[in-house]
C-alpha atoms as a PDB file:
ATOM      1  CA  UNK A   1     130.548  42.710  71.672  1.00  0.00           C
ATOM      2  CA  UNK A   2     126.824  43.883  72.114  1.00  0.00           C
ATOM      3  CA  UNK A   3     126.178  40.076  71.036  1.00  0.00           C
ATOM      4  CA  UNK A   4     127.826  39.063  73.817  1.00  0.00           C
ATOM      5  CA  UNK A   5     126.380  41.185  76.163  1.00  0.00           C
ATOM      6  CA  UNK A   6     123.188  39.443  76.585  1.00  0.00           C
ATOM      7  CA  UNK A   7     124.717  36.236  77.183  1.00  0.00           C
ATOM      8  CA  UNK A   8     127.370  37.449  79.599  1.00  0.00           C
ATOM      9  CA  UNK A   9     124.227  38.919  81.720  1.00  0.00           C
ATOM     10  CA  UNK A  10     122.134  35.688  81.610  1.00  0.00           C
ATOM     11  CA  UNK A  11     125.667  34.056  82.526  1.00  0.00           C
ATOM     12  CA  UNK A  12     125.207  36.238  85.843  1.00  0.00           C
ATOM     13  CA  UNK A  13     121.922  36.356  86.443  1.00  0.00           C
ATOM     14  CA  UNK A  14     121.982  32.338  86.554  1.00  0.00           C
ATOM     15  CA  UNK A  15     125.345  32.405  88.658  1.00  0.00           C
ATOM     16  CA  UNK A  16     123.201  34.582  91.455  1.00  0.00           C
ATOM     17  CA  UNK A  17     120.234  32.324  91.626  1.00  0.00           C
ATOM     18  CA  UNK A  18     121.600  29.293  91.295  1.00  0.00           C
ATOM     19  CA  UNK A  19     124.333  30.532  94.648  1.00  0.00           C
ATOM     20  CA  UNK A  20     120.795  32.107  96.507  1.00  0.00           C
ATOM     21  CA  UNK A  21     121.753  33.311  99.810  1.00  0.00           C
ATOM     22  CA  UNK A  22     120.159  31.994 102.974  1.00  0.00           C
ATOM     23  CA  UNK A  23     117.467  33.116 104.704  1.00  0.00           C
ATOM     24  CA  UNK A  24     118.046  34.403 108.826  1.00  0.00           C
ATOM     25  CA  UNK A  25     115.721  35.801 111.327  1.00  0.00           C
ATOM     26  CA  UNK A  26     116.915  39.191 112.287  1.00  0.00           C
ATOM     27  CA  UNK A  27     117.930  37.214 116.158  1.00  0.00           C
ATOM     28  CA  UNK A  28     119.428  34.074 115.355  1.00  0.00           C
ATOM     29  CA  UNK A  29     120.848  32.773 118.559  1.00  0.00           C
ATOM     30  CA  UNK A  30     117.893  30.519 118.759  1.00  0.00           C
ATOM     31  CA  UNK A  31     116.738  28.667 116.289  1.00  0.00           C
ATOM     32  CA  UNK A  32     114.232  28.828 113.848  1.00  0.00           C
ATOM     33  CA  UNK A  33     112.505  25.213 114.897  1.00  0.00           C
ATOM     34  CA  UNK A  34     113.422  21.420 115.429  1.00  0.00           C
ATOM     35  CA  UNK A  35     111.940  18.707 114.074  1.00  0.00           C
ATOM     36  CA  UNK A  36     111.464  15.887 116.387  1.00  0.00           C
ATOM     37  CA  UNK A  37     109.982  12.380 115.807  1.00  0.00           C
ATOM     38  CA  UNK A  38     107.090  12.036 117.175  1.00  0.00           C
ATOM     39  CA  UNK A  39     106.100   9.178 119.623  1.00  0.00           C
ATOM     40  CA  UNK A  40     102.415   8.323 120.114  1.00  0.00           C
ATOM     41  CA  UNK A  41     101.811   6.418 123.464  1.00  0.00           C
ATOM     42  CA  UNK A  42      98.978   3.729 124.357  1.00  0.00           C
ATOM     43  CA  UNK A  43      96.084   4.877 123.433  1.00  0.00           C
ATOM     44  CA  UNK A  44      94.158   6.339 126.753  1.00  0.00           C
ATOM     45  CA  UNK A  45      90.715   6.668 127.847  1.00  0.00           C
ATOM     46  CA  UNK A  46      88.072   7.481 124.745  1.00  0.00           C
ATOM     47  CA  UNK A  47      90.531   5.948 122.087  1.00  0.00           C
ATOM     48  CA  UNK A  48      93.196   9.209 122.300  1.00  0.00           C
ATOM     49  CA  UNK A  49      96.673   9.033 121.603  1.00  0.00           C
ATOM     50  CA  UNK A  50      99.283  11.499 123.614  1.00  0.00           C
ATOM     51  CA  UNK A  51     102.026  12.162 121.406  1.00  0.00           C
ATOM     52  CA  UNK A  52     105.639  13.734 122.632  1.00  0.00           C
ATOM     53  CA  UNK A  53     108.491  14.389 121.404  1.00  0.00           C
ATOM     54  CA  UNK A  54     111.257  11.718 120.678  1.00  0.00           C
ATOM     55  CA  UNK A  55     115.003  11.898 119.462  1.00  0.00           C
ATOM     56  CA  UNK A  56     115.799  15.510 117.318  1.00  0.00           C
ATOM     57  CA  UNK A  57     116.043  14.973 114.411  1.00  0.00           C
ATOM     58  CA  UNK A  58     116.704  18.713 112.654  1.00  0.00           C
ATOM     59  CA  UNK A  59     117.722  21.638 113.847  1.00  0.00           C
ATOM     60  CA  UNK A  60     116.713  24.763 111.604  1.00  0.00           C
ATOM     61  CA  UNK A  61     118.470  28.189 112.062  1.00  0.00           C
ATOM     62  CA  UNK A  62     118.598  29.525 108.643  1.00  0.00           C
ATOM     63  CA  UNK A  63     115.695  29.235 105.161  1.00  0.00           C
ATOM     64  CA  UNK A  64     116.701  28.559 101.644  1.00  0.00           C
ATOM     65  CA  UNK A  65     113.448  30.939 101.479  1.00  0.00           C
ATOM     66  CA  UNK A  66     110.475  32.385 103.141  1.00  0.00           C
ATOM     67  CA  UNK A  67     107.439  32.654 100.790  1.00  0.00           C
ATOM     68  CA  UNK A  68     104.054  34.691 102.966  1.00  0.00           C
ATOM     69  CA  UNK A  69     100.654  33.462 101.412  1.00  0.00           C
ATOM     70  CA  UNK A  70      98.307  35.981  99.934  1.00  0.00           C
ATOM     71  CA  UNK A  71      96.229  35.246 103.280  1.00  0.00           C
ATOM     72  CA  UNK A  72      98.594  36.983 105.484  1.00  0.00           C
ATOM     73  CA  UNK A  73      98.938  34.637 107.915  1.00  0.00           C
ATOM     74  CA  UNK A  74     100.144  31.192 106.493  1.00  0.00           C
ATOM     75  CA  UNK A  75     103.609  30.883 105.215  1.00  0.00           C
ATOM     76  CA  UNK A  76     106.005  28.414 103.290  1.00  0.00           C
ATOM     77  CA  UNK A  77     109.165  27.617 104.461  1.00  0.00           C
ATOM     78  CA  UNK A  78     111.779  26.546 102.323  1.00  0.00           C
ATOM     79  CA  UNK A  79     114.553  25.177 103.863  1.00  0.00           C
ATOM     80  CA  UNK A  80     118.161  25.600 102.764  1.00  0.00           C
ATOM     81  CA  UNK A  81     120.186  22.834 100.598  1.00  0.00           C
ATOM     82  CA  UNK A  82     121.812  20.830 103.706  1.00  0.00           C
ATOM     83  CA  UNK A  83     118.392  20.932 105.351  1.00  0.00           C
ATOM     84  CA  UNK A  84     116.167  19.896 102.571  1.00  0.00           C
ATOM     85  CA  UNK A  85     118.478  16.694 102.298  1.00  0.00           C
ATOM     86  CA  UNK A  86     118.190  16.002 105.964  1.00  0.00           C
ATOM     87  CA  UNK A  87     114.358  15.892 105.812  1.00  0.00           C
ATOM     88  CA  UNK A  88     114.416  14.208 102.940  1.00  0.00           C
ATOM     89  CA  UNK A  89     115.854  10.871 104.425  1.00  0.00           C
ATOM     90  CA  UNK A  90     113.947  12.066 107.985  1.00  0.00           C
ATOM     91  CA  UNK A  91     110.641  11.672 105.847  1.00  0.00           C
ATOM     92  CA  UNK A  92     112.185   8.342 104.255  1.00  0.00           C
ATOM     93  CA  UNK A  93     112.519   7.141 107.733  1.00  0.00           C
ATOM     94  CA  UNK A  94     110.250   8.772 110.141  1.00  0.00           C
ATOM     95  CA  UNK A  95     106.480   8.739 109.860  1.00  0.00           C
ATOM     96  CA  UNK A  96     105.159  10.863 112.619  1.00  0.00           C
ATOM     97  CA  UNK A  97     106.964  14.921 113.312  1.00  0.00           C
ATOM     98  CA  UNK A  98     106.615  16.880 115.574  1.00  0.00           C
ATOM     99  CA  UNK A  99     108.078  20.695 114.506  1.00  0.00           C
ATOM    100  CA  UNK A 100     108.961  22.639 117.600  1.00  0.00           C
ATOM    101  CA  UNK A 101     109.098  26.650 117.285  1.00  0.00           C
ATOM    102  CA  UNK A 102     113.046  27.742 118.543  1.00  0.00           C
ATOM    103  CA  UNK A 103     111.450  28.952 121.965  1.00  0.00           C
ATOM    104  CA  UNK A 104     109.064  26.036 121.963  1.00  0.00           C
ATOM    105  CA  UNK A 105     105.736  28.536 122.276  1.00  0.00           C
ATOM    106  CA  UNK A 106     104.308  26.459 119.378  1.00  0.00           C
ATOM    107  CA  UNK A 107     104.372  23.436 117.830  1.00  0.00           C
ATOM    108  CA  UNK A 108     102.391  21.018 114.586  1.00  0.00           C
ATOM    109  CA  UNK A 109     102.548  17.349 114.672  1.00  0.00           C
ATOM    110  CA  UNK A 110     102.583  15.942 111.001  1.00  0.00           C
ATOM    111  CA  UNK A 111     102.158  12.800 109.436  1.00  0.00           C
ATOM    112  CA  UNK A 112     104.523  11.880 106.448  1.00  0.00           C
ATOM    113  CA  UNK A 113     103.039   9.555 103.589  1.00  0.00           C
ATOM    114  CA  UNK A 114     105.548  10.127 101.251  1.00  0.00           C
ATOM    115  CA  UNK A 115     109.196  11.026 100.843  1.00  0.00           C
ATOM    116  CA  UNK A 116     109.493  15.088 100.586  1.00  0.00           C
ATOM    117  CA  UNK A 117     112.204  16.072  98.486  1.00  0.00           C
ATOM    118  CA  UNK A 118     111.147  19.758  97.897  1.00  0.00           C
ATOM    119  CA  UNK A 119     112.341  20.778 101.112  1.00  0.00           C
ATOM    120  CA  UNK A 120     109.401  22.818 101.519  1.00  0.00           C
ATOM    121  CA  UNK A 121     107.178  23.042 104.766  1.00  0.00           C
ATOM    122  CA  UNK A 122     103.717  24.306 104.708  1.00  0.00           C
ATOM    123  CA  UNK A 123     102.016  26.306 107.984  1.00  0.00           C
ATOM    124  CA  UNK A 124      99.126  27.801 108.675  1.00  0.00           C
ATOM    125  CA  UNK A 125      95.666  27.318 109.836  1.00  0.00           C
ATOM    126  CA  UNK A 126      94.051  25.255 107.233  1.00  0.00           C
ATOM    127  CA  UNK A 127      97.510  22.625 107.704  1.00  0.00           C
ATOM    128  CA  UNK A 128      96.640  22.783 111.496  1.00  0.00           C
ATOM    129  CA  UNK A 129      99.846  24.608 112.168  1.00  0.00           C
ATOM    130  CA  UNK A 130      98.340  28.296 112.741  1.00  0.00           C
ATOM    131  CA  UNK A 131     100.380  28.919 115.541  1.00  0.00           C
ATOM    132  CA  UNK A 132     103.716  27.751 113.974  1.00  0.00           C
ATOM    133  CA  UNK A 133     102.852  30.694 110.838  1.00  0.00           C
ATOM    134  CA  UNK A 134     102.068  33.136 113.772  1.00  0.00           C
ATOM    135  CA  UNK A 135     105.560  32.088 115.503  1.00  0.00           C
ATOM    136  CA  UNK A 136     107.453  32.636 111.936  1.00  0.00           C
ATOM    137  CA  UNK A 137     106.112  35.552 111.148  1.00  0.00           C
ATOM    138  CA  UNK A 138     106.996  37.120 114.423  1.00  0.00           C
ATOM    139  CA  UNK A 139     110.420  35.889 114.186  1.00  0.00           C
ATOM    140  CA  UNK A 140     110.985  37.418 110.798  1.00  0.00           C
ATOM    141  CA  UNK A 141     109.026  40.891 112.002  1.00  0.00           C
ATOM    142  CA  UNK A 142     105.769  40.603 109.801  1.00  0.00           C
ATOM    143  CA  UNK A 143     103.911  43.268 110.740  1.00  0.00           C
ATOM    144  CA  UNK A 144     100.533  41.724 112.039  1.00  0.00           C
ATOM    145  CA  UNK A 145      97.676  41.135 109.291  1.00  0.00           C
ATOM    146  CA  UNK A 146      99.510  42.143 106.274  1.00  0.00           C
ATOM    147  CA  UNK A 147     103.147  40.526 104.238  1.00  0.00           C
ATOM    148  CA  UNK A 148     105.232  43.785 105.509  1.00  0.00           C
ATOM    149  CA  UNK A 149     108.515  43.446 106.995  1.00  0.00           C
ATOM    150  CA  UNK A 150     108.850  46.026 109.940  1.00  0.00           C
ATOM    151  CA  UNK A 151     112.301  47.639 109.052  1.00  0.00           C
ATOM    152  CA  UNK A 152     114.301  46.834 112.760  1.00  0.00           C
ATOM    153  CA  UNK A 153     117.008  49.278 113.025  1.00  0.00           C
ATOM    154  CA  UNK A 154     119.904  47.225 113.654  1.00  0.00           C
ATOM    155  CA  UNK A 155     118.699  45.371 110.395  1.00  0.00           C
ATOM    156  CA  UNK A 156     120.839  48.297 108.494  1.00  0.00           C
ATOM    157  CA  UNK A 157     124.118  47.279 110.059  1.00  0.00           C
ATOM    158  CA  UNK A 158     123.966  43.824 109.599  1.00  0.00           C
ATOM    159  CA  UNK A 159     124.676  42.647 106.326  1.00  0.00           C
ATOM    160  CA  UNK A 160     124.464  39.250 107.547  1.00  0.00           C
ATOM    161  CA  UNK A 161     120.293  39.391 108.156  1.00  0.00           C
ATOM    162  CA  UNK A 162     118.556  39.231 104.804  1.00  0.00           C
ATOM    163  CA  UNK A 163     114.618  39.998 104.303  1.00  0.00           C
ATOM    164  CA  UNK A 164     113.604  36.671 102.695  1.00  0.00           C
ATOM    165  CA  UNK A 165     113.318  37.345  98.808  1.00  0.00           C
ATOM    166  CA  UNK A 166     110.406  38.516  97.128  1.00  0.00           C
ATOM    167  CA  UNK A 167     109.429  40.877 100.388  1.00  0.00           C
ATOM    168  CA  UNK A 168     110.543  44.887 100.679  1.00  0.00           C
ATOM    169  CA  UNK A 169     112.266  45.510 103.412  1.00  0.00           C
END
């Protein structure tokens, strides 16, 4: 039996990764973002482009996982298993995003070279995107300048909101 024992627990400990649960903002009526294509126009006066938003594309409400960067201001997304397949033929087919925060205070236009199968999305200053980080953050209660979670009281009663993994509470 204490042979087994091991096994059984690696048995487990494999069954609760590979499940992972998904990632919500505390206040999830809105959504998280939306990905639009994004459509460049003529090009105007001094050779610039104006860029909008086309047809949606993805609507994101829930993360497979929410990964804060040592700087303490940019963040990876990670988006859930129905999501990451979604972008995956959006960045097969689309060359030019726009991501839109849920209440559409911020936004990052990005240009797709490749494919991206890894479902992961990148924000921050250095990927132009500063204000889309600053948005996250906010929306998952970061406190300001450091990878804290502010504990929100209602947090307790919901066992439905989940502090994305690898963060205390």
């Amino acid at each position: 039996m204490k042979q087994r024992l091991p096994f059984l627990l690696l048995i487990a400990i494999l069954a609760l990764t590979v499940r992972g649960e998904e990632v919500k903002p505390p206040e999830n009526e809105v959504p998280l973002f939306r990905i639009y294509e994004a459509v460049q126009d003529a090009e105007g006066a001094g050779g610039v482009h104006n860029v909008h938003q086309g047809k949606l594309l993805l609507t994101v409400r829930t993360l497979g996982n929410l990964l804060v960067q040592a700087d303490k201001e940019s963040v990876r997304v990670v988006l859930n298993e129905a999501d990451t397949k979604a972008f995956e033929k959006i960045t097969t087919d689309y060359r030019l995003l726009l991501t839109q925060s849920g209440d559409e205070s911020a936004s990052s236009l990005s240009m797709v070279k490749e494919p991206r199968k890894s479902g992961s999305l990148y924000f921050g200053e250095q990927y132009r995107s500063g204000d889309m980080a600053a948005y996250i953050r906010k929306r998952f209660h970061f406190k300001p300048g450091t990878n804290d979670i502010e504990q929100q009281p209602h947090q307790q009663d919901r066992p439905d909101v989940h502090a994305p993994k690898g963060t205390a509470p």
